[in-house]
Protein backbone atom coordinates (compact mmCIF):
# COMPACT_ATOMS: atom_id res chain seq x y z
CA UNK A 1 196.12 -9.16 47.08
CA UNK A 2 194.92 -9.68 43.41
CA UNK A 3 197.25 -12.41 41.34
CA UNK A 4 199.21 -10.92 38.66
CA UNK A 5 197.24 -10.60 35.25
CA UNK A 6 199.61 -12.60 32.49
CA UNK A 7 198.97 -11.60 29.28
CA UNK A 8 200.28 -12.54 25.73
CA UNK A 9 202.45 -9.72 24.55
CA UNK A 10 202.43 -8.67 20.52
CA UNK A 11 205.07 -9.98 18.34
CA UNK A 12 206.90 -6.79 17.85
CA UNK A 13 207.08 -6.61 21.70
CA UNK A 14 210.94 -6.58 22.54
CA UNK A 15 212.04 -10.51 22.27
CA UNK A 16 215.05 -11.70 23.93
CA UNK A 17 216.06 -14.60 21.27
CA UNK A 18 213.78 -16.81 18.60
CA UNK A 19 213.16 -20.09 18.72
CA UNK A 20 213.35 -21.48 15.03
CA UNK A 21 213.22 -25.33 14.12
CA UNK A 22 215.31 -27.21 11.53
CA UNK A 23 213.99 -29.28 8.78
CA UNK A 24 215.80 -33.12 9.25
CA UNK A 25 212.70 -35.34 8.34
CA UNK A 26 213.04 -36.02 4.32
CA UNK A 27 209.06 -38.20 4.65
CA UNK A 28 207.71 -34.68 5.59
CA UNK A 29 210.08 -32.71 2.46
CA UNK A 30 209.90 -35.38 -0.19
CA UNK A 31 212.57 -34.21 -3.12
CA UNK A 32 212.60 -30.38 -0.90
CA UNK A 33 214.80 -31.09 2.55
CA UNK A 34 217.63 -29.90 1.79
CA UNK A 35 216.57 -26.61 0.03
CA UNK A 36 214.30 -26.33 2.93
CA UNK A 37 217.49 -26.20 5.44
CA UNK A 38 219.29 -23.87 3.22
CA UNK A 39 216.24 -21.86 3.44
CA UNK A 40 215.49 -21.73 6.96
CA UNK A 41 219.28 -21.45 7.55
CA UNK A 42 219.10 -18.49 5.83
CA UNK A 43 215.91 -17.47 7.70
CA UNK A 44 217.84 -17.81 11.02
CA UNK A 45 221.26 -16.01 9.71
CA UNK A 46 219.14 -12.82 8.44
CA UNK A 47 217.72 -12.68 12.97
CA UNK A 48 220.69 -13.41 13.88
CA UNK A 49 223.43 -11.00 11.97
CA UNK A 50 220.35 -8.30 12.70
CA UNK A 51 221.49 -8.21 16.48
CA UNK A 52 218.89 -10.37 18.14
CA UNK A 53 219.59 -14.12 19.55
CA UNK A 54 218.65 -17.01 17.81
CA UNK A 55 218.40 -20.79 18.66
CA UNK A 56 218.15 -23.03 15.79
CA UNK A 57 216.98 -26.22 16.77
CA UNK A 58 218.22 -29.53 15.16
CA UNK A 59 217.04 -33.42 16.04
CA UNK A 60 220.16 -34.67 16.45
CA UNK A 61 224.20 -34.57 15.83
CA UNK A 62 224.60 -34.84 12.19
CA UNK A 63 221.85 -32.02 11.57
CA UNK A 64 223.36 -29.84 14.28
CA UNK A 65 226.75 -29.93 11.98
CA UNK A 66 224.75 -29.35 9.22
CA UNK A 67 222.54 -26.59 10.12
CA UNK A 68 226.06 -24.96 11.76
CA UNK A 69 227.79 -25.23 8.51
CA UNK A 70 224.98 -23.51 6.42
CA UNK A 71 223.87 -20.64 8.97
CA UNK A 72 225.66 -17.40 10.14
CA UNK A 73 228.24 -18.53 13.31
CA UNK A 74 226.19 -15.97 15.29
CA UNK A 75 223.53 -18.66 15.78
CA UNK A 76 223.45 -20.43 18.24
CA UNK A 77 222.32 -24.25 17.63
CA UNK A 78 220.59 -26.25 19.90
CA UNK A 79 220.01 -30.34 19.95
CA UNK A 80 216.25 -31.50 20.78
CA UNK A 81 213.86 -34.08 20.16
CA UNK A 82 210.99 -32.89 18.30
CA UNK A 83 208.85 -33.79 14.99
CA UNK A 84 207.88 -31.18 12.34
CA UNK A 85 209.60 -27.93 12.76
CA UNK A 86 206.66 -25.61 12.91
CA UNK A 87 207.47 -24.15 16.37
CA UNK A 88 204.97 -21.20 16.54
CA UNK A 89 202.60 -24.75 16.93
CA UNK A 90 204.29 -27.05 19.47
CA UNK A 91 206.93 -24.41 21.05
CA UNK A 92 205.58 -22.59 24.49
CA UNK A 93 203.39 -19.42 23.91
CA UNK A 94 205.05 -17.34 26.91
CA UNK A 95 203.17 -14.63 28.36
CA UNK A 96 204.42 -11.45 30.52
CA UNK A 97 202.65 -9.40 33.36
CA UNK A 98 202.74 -5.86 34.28
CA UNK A 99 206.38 -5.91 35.91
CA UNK A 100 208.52 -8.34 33.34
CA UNK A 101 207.66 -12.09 35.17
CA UNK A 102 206.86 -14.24 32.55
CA UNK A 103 205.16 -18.16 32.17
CA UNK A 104 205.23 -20.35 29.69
CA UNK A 105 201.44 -21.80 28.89
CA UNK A 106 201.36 -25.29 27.28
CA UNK A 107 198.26 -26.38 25.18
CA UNK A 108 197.16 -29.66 24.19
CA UNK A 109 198.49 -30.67 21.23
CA UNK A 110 196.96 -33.95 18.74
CA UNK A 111 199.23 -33.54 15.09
CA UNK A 112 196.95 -30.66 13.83
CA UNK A 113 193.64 -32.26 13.90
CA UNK A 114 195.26 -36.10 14.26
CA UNK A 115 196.82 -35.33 10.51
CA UNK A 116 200.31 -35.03 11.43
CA UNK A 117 201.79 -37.20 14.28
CA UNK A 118 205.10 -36.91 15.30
CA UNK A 119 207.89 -38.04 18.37
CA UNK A 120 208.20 -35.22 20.18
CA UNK A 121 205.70 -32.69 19.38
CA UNK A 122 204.02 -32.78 22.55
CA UNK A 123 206.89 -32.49 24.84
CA UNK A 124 209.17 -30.01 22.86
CA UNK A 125 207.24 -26.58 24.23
CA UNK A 126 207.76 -27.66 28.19
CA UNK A 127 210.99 -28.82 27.30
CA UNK A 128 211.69 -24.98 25.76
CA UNK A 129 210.16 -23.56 28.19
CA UNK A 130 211.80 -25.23 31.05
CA UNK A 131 215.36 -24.86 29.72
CA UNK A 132 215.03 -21.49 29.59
CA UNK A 133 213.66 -21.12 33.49
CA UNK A 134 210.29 -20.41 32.98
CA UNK A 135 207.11 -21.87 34.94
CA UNK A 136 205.02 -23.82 32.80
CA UNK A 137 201.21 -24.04 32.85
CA UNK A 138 199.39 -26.33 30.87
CA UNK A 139 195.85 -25.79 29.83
CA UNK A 140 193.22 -28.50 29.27
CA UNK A 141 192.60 -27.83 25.56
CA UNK A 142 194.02 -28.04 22.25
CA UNK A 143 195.34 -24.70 20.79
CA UNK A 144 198.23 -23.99 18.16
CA UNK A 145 199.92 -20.72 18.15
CA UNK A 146 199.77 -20.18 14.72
CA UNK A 147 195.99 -20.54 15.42
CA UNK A 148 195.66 -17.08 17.01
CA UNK A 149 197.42 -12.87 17.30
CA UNK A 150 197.18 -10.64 18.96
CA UNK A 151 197.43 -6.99 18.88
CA UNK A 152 198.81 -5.93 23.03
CA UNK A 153 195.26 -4.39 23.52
CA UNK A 154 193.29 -7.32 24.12
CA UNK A 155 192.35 -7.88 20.90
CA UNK A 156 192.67 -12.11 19.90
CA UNK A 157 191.89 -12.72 15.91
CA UNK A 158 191.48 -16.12 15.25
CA UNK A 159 189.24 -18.27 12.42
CA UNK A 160 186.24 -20.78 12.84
CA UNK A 161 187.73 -23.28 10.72
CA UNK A 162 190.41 -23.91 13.01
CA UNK A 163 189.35 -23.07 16.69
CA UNK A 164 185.66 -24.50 15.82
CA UNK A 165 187.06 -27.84 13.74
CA UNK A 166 185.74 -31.16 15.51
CA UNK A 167 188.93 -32.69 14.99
CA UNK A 168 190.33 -30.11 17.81
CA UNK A 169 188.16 -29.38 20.76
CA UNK A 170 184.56 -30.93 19.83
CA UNK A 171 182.88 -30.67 22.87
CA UNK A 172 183.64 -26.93 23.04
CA UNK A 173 181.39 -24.23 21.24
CA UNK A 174 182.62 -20.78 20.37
CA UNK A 175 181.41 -19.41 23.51
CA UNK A 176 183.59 -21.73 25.59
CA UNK A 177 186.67 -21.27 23.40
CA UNK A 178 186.03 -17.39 23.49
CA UNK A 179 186.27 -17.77 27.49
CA UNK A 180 189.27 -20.33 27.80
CA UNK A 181 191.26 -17.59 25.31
CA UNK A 182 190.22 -14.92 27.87
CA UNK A 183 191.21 -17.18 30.72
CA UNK A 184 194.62 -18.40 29.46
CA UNK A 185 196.00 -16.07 26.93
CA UNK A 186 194.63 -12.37 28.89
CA UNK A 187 192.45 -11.95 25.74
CA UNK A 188 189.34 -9.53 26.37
CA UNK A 189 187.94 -9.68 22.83
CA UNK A 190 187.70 -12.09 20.12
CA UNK A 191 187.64 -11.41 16.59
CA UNK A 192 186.40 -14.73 14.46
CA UNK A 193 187.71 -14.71 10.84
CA UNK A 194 185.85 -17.67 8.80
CA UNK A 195 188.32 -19.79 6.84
CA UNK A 196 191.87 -19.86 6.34
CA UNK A 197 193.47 -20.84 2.89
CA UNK A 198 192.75 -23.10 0.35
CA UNK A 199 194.87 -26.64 1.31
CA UNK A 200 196.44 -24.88 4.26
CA UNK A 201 197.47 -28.14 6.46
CA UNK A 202 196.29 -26.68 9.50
CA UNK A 203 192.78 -26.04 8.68
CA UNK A 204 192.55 -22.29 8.50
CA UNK A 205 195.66 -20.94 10.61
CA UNK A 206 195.17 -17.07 11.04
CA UNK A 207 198.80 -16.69 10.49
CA UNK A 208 198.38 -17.21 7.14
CA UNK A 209 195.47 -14.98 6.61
CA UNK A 210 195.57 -12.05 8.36
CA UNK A 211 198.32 -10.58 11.18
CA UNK A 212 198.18 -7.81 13.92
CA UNK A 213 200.69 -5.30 12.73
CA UNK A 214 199.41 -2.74 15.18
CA UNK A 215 196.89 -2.09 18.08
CA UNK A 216 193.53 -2.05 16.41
CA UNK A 217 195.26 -2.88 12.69
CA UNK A 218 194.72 -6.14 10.89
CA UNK A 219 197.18 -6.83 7.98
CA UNK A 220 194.93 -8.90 5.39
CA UNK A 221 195.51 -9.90 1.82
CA UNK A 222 194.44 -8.25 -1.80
CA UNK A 223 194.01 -10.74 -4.32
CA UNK A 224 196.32 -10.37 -7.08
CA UNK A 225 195.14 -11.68 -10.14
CA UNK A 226 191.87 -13.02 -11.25
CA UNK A 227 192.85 -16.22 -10.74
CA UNK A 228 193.71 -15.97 -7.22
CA UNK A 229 192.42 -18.69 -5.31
CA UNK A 230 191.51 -17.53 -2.29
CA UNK A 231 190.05 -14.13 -3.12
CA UNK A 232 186.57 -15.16 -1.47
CA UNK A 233 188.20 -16.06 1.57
CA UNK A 234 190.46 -12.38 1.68
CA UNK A 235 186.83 -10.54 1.27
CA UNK A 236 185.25 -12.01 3.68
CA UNK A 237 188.06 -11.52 6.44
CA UNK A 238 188.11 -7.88 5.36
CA UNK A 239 184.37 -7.73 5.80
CA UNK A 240 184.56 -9.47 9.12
CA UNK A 241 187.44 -7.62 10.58
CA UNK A 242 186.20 -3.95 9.55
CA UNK A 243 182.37 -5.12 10.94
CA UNK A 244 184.91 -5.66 14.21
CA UNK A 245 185.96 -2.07 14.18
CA UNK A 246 189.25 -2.64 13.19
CA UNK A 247 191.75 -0.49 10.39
CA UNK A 248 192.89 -2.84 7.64
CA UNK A 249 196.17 -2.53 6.19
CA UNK A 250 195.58 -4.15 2.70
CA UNK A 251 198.72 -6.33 1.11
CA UNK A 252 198.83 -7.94 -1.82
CA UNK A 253 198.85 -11.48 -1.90
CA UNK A 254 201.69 -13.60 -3.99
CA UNK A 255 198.56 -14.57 -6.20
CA UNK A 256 198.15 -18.07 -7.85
CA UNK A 257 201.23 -20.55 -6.39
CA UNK A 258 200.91 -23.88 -7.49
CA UNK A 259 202.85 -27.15 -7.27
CA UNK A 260 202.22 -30.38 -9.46
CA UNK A 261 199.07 -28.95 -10.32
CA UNK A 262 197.63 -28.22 -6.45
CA UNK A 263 197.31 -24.89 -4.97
CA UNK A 264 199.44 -24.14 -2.57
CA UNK A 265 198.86 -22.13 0.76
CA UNK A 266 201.66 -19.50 0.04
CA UNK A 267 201.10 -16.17 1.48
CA UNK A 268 203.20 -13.14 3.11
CA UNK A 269 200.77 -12.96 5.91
CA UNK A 270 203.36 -15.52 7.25
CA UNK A 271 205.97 -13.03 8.14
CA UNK A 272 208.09 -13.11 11.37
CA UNK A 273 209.00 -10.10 13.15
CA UNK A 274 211.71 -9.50 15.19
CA UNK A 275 213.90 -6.95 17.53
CA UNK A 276 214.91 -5.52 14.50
CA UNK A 277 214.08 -7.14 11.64
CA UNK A 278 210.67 -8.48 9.43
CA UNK A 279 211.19 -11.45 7.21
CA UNK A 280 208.86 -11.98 4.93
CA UNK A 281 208.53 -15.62 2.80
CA UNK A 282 208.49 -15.39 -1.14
CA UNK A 283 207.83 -17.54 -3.82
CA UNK A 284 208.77 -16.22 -6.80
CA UNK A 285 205.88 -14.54 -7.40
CA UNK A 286 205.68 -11.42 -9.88
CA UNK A 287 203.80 -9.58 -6.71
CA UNK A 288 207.15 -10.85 -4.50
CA UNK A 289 208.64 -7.24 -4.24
CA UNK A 290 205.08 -5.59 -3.55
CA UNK A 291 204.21 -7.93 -1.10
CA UNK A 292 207.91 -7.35 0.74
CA UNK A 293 207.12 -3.30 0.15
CA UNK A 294 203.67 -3.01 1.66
CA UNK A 295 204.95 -5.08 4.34
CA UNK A 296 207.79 -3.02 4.97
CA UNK A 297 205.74 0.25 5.24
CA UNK A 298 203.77 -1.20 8.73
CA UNK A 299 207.03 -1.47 10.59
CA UNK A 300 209.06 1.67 9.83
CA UNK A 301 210.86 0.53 13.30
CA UNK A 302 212.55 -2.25 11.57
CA UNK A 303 214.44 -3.83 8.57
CA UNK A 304 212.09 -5.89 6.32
CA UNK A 305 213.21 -8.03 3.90
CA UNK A 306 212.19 -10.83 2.16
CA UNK A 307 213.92 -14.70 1.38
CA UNK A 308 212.73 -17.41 -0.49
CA UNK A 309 210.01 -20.05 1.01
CA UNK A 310 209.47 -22.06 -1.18
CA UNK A 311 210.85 -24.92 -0.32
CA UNK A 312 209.72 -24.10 3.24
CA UNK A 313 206.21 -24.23 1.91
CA UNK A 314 206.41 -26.95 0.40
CA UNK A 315 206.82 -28.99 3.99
CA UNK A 316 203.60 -26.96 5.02
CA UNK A 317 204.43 -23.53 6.50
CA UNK A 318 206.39 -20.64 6.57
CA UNK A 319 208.89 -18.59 8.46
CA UNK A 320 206.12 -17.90 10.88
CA UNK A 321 205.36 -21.25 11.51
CA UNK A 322 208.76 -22.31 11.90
CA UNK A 323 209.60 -19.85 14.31
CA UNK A 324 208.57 -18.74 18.51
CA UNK A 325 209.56 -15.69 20.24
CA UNK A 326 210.89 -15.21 23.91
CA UNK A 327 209.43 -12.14 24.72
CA UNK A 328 211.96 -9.86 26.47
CA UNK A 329 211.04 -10.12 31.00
CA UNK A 330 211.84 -7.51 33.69
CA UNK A 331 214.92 -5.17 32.34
């Protein structure tokens, strides 16, 4: 009898609850922690009072009280030993098969290139996995989840500056990634997007770029201004991804966001969907309310709203990043 085929379901596939970390480290948010928990306490209170479970997870005591005073009481918080907060990175990617089973697959995991090192990082997905019953499978290479998407049709879109870096699986080329993506995620094809953002921390994350929002349609910025920073890099994805034969559903990007003089990696690309809800990160951008609109228009299914990131952001991520799904098993 053939095995069962696991594959990795779509983010809007029904999710049972969301995994979402809690800022507590104030080296990694110099001068920004505590507007970063207000924001991703806001974040989680927006999932939660939509219907759909959340667990917010906090490093210890005092930041459990914390993060239970500042979010909704419908979320539910959750102690656990972990580093940064950027769950869609370090938290299990769990996959499904035809009749609801699901398994949690682990990937090696070195700080994002050996940049960012942090106590518990490499134990916190099996740990999430294995509290909430599922078999865990680790694979012998180094992949983040904010690395790849998918689109449910075996579509994986992922970038060359990340997958490809030497400072995460050297001794592999593309071909070999290309196959271990087949092999441990159910992937059939593999789109390659070049580079991600200017000073995005994790060398190119596709999350940040360009998102599935729909079985052969690829969500991928506009540049708004002529300033915008990274209106090389949106071109070429949109070049790549329609060479692919994939539909592009344009947004506009927040445009120039800069801190202290650097460019930061802000985009809406780093939106989290949900059961029943789309939350998009803003910045207060002028192109805020377009980005939230355009956005909005892909998932006429759901609410879609969007909170401020900026703080978030300014730890390295978004409310993507932050965030993992349990995908909904057998009903």
């Amino acid at each position: 009898m053939e095995s069962p085929r696991f594959t990795l379901p779509p983010e809007w596939f029904a999710q049972q609850w969301l995994w979402i970390g809690f800022p507590h480290d104030a080296d990694e948010w110099p001068g920004h922690l505590a507007a970063a928990q207000r924001e991703i306490a806001a974040f989680a209170s927006a999932v939660a009072d939509s219907g759909q479970e959340v667990r917010l997870i906090a490093r210890d005591d005092a930041n459990a009280a914390l993060a239970r005073r500042l979010a909704s009481a419908k979320v539910r918080v959750e102690i656990r030993t972990y580093g940064d907060i950027w769950l869609r990175d370090t938290g299990p990617l769990v996959l499904r098969d035809a009749a609801g089973n699901r398994l949690a697959r682990r990937f090696g995991f070195n700080g994002w290139g050996g940049k960012y090192t942090m106590a518990g990082d490499r134990t916190i997905g099996a740990e999430l996995a294995r509290s909430a019953g599922l078999e865990v499978v680790e694979s012998d290479w180094i992949l983040e989840g904010g690395a790849i998407d998918t689109d449910g049709s075996g579509l994986i879109v992922t970038t060359a500056e990340c997958l490809r870096n030497p400072n995460r699986n050297p001794a592999l080329p593309a071909e070999a990634i290309e196959a271990r993506l087949r092999r441990d995620l159910g992937g059939e094809r593999v789109l390659w997007l070049g580079r991600g953002l200017v000073n995005d921390h994790t060398d190119g994350h596709v999350d940040n770029l360009a998102r599935c929002v729909a079985p052969g349609v690829l969500a991928v910025p506009r540049a708004s201004g002529a300033d915008d920073p990274n209106a090389a890099i949106y071109a070429d994805a949109r070049t790549r991804a329609l060479a692919f034969g994939l539909a592009i559903a344009e947004v506009p990007s927040p445009g120039r966001i800069a801190r202290d003089g650097r460019i930061e990696p802000a985009s809406y690309m780093n939106f989290a969907i949900t059961s029943r809800l789309v939350v998009v990160p803003t910045f207060g951008s002028r192109h805020d309310a377009d980005g939230v609109a355009a956005i909005a228009a892909l998932f006429a299914d759901r609410d879609c709203i969007g909170l401020p990131a900026g703080a978030v952001l300014a730890g390295g991520g978004g409310f993507h990043c932050a965030s993992q799904q349990m995908p909904r098993g057998a009903l």
